[in-house]
N, C-alpha and C. Protein backbone atom coordinates (compact mmCIF):
# COMPACT_ATOMS: atom_id res chain seq x y z
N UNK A 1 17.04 3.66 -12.48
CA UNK A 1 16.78 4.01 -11.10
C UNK A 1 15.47 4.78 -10.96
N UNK A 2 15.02 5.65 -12.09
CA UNK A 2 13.85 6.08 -11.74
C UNK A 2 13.05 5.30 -12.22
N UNK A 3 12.61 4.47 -12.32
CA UNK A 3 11.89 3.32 -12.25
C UNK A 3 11.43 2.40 -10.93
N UNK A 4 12.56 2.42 -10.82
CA UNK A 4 12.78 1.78 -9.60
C UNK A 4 12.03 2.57 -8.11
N UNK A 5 12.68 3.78 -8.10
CA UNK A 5 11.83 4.39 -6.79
C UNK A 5 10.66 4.49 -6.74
N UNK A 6 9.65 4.39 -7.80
CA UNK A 6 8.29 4.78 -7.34
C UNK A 6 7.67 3.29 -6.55
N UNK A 7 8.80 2.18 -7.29
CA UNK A 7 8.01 0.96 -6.42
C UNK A 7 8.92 0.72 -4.83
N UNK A 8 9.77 1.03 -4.76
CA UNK A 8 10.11 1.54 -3.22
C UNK A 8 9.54 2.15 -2.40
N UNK A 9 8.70 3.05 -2.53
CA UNK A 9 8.14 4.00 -1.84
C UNK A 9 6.87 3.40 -1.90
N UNK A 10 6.44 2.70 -2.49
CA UNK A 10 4.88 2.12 -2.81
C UNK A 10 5.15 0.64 -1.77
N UNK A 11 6.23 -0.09 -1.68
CA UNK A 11 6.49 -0.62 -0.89
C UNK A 11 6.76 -0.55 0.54
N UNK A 12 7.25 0.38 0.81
CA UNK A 12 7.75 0.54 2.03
C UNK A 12 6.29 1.61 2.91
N UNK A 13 5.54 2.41 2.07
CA UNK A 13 4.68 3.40 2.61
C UNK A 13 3.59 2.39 2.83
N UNK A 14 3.56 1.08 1.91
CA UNK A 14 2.18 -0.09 1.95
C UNK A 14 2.45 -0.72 3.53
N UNK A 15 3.81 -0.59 3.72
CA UNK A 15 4.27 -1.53 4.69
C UNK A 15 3.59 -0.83 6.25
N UNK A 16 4.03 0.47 5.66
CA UNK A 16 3.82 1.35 7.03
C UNK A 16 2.09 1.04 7.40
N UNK A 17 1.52 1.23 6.36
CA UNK A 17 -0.02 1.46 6.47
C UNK A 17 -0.57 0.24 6.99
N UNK A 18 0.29 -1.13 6.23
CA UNK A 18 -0.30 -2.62 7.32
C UNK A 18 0.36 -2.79 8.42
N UNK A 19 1.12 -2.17 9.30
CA UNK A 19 1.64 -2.19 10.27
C UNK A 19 0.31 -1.14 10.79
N UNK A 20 -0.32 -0.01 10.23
CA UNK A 20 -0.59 0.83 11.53
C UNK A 20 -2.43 0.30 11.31
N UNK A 21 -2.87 -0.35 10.66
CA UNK A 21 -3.98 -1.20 10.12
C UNK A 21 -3.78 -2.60 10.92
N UNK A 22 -2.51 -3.10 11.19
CA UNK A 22 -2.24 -4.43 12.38
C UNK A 22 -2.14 -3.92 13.69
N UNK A 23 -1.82 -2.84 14.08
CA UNK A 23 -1.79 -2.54 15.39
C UNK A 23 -3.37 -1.85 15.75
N UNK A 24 -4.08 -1.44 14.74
CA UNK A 24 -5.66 -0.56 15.04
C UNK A 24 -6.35 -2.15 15.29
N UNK A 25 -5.94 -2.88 14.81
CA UNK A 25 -6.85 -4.48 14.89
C UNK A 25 -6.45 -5.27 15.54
N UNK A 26 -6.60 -5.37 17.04
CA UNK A 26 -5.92 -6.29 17.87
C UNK A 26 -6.50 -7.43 17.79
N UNK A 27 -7.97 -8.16 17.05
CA UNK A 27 -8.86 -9.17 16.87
C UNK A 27 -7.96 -10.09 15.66
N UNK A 28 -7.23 -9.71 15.35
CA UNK A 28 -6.62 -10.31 13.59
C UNK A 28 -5.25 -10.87 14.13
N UNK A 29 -5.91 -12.09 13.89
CA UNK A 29 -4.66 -13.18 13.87
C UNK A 29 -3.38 -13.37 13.15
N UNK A 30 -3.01 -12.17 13.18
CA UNK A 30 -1.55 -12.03 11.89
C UNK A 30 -0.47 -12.54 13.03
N UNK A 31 0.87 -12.56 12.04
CA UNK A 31 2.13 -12.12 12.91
C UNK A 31 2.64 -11.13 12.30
N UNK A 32 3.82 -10.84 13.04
CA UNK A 32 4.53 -10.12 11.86
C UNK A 32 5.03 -10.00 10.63
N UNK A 33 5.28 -11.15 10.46
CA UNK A 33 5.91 -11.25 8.67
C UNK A 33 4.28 -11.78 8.13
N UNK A 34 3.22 -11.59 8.58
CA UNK A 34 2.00 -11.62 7.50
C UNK A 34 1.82 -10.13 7.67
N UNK A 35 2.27 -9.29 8.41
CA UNK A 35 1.79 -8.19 8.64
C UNK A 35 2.75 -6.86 6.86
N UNK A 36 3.78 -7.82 7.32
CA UNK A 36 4.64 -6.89 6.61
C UNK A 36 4.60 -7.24 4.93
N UNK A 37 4.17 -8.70 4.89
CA UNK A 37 4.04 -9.06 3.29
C UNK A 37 2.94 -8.96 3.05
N UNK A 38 1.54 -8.53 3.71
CA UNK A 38 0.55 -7.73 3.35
C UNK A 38 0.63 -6.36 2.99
N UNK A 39 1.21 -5.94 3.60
CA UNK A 39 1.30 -4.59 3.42
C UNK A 39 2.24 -3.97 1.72
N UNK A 40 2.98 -4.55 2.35
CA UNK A 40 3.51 -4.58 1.03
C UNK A 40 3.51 -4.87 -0.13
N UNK A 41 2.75 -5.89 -0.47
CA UNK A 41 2.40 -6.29 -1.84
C UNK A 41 0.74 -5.26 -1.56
N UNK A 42 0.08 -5.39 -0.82
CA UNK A 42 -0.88 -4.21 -1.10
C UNK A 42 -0.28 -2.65 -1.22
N UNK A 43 0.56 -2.31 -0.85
CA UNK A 43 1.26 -1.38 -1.47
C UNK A 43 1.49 -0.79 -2.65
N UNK A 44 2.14 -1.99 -3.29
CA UNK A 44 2.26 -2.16 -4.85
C UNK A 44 1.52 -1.99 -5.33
N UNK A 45 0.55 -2.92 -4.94
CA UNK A 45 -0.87 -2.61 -5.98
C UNK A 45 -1.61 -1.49 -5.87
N UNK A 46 -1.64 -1.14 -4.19
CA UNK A 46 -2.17 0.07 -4.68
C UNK A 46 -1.60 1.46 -5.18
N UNK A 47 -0.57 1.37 -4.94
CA UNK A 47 0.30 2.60 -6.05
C UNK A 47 0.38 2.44 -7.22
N UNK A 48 0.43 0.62 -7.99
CA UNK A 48 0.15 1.01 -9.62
C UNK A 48 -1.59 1.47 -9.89
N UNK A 49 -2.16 0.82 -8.81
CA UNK A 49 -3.71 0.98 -9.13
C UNK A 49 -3.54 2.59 -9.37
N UNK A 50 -3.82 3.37 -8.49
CA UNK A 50 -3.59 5.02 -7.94
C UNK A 50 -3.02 5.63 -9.20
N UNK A 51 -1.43 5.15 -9.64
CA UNK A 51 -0.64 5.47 -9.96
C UNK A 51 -1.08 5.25 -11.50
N UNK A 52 -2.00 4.16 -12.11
CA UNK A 52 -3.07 4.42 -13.41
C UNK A 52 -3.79 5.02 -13.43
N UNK A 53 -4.27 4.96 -12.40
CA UNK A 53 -5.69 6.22 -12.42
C UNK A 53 -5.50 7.46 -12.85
N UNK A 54 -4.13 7.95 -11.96
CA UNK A 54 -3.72 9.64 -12.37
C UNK A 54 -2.98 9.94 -13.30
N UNK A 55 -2.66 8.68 -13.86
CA UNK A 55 -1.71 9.36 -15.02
C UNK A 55 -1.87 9.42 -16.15
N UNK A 56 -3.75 8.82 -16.22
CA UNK A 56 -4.35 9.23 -17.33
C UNK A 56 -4.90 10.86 -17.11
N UNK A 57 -5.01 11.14 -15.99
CA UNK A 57 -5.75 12.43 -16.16
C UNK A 57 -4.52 13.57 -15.80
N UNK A 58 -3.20 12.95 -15.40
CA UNK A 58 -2.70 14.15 -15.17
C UNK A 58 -2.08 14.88 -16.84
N UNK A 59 -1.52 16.11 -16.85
CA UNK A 59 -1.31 16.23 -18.41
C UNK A 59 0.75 16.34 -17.92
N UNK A 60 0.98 15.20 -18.55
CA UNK A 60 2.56 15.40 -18.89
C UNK A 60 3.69 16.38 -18.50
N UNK A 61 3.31 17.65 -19.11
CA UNK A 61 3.92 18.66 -19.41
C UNK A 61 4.03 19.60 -18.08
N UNK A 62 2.73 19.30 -16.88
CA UNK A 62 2.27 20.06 -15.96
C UNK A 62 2.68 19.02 -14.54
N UNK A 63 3.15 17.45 -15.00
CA UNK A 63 3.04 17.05 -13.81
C UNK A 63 4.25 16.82 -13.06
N UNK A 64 4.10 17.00 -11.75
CA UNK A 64 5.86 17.19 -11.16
C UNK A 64 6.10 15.92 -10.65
N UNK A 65 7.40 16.27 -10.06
CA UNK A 65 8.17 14.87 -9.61
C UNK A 65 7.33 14.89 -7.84
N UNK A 66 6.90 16.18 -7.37
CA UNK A 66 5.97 15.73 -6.55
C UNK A 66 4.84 15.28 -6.10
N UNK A 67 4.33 15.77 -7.32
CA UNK A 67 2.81 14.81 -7.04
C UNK A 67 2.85 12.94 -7.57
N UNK A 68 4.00 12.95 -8.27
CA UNK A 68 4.09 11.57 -8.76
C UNK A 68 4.37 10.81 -7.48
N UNK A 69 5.42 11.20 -6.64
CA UNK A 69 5.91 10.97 -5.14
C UNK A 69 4.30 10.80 -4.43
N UNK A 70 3.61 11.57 -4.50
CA UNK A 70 2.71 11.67 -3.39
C UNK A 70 1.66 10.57 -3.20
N UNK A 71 1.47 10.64 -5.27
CA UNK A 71 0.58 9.46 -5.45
C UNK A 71 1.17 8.33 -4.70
N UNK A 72 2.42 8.47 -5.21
CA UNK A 72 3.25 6.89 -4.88
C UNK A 72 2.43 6.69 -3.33
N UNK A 73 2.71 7.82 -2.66
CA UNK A 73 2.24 7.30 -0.96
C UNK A 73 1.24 7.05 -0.74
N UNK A 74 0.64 7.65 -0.83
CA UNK A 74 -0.61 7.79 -0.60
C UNK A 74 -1.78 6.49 -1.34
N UNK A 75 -0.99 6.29 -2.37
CA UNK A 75 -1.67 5.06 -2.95
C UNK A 75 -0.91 3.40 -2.35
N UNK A 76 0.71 3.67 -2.15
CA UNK A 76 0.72 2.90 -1.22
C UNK A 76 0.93 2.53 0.10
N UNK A 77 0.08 3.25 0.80
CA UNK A 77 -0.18 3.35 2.19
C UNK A 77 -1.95 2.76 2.32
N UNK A 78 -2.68 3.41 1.38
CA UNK A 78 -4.22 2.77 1.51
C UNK A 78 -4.12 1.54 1.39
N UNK A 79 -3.48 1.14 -0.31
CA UNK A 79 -3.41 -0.14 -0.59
C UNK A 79 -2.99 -0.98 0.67
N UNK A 80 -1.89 -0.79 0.95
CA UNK A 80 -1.10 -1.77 2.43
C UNK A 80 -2.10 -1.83 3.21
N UNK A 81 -2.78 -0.49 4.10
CA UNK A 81 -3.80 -0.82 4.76
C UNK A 81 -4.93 -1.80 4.56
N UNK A 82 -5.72 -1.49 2.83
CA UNK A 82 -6.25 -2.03 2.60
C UNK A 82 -6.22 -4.08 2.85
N UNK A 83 -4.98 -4.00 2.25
CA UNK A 83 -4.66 -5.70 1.62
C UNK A 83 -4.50 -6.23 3.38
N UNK A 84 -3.57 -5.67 4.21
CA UNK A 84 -3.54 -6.12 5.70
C UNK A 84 -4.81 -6.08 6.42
N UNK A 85 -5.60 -5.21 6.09
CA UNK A 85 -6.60 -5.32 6.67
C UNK A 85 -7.83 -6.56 6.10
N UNK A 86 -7.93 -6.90 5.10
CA UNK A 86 -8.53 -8.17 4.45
C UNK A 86 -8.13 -9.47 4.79
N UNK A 87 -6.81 -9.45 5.04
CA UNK A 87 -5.89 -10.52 5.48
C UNK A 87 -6.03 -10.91 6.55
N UNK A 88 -6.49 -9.88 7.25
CA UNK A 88 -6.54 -9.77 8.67
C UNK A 88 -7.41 -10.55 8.87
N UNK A 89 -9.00 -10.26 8.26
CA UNK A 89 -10.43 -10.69 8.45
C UNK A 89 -10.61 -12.09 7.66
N UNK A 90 -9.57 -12.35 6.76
CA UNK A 90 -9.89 -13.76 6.40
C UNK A 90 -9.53 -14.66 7.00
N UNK A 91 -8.03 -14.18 8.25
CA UNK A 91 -7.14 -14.89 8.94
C UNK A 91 -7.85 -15.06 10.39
N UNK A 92 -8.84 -14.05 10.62
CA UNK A 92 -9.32 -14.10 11.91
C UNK A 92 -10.84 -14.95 11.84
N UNK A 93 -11.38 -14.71 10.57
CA UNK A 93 -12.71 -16.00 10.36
C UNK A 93 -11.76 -17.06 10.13
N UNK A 94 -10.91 -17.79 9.54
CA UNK A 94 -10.40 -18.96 9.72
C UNK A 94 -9.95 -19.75 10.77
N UNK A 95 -9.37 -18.66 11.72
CA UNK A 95 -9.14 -18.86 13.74
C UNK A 95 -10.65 -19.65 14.27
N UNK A 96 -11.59 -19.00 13.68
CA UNK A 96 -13.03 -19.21 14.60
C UNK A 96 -13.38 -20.68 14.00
C-alpha cells in the first residue's frame, strides 16, 4: 500500500492541474475525458520525474513522509498541467 499512494496522489493532483490548465484555455479543443487522461498520465510522469530528481538529493535518514507527499503534488499537478496543456495545443493546431 505504500507504494501504491504516492501514484494516487500523482494521479489524481495531475488530474486536478489538467482540469484547471483546460478551463484557463478556452481555445483547446479537448473534451473531457482528453482532459482527464491528460492530466493524469502527465501526473505520473511528472511525480516520478520530480519524485527522481529529489530523491537523489534528499538524505534518507532526514526525509519525511511529508515532503515525499508534497513532492508527490506538486510534481503531479505541474506534470498534469503540463501534459494537458500540450495536448491542448497539438489538438487545437490539428482543428485549424
Amino acid at each position: 500500500m505504500e507504494s501504491l499512494l504516492p501514484i494516487i496522489i500523482q494521479i489524481v493532483t495531475g488530474v486536478i492541474g489538467g482540469q484547471a490548465v483546460g478551463a484557463a484555455i478556452k481555445t483547446a479543443a479537448m473534451g473531457q475525458v482528453t482532459k482527464l487522461i491528460a492530466g493524469g498520465v502527465g501526473g505520473l510522469a511528472g511525480g516520478q520525474i520530480l519524485g527522481s530528481l529529489l530523491g537523489g538529493a534528499a538524505d534518507p535518514a532526514t526525509a519525511g513522509a511529508l515532503s515525499d507527499i508534497l513532492g508527490d503534488v506538486v510534481g503531479g499537478a505541474g506534470g498534469g498541467a503540463i501534459v494537458t496543456a500540450i495536448v491542448g495545443a497539438i489538438m487545437g493546431a490539428m482543428k485549424k
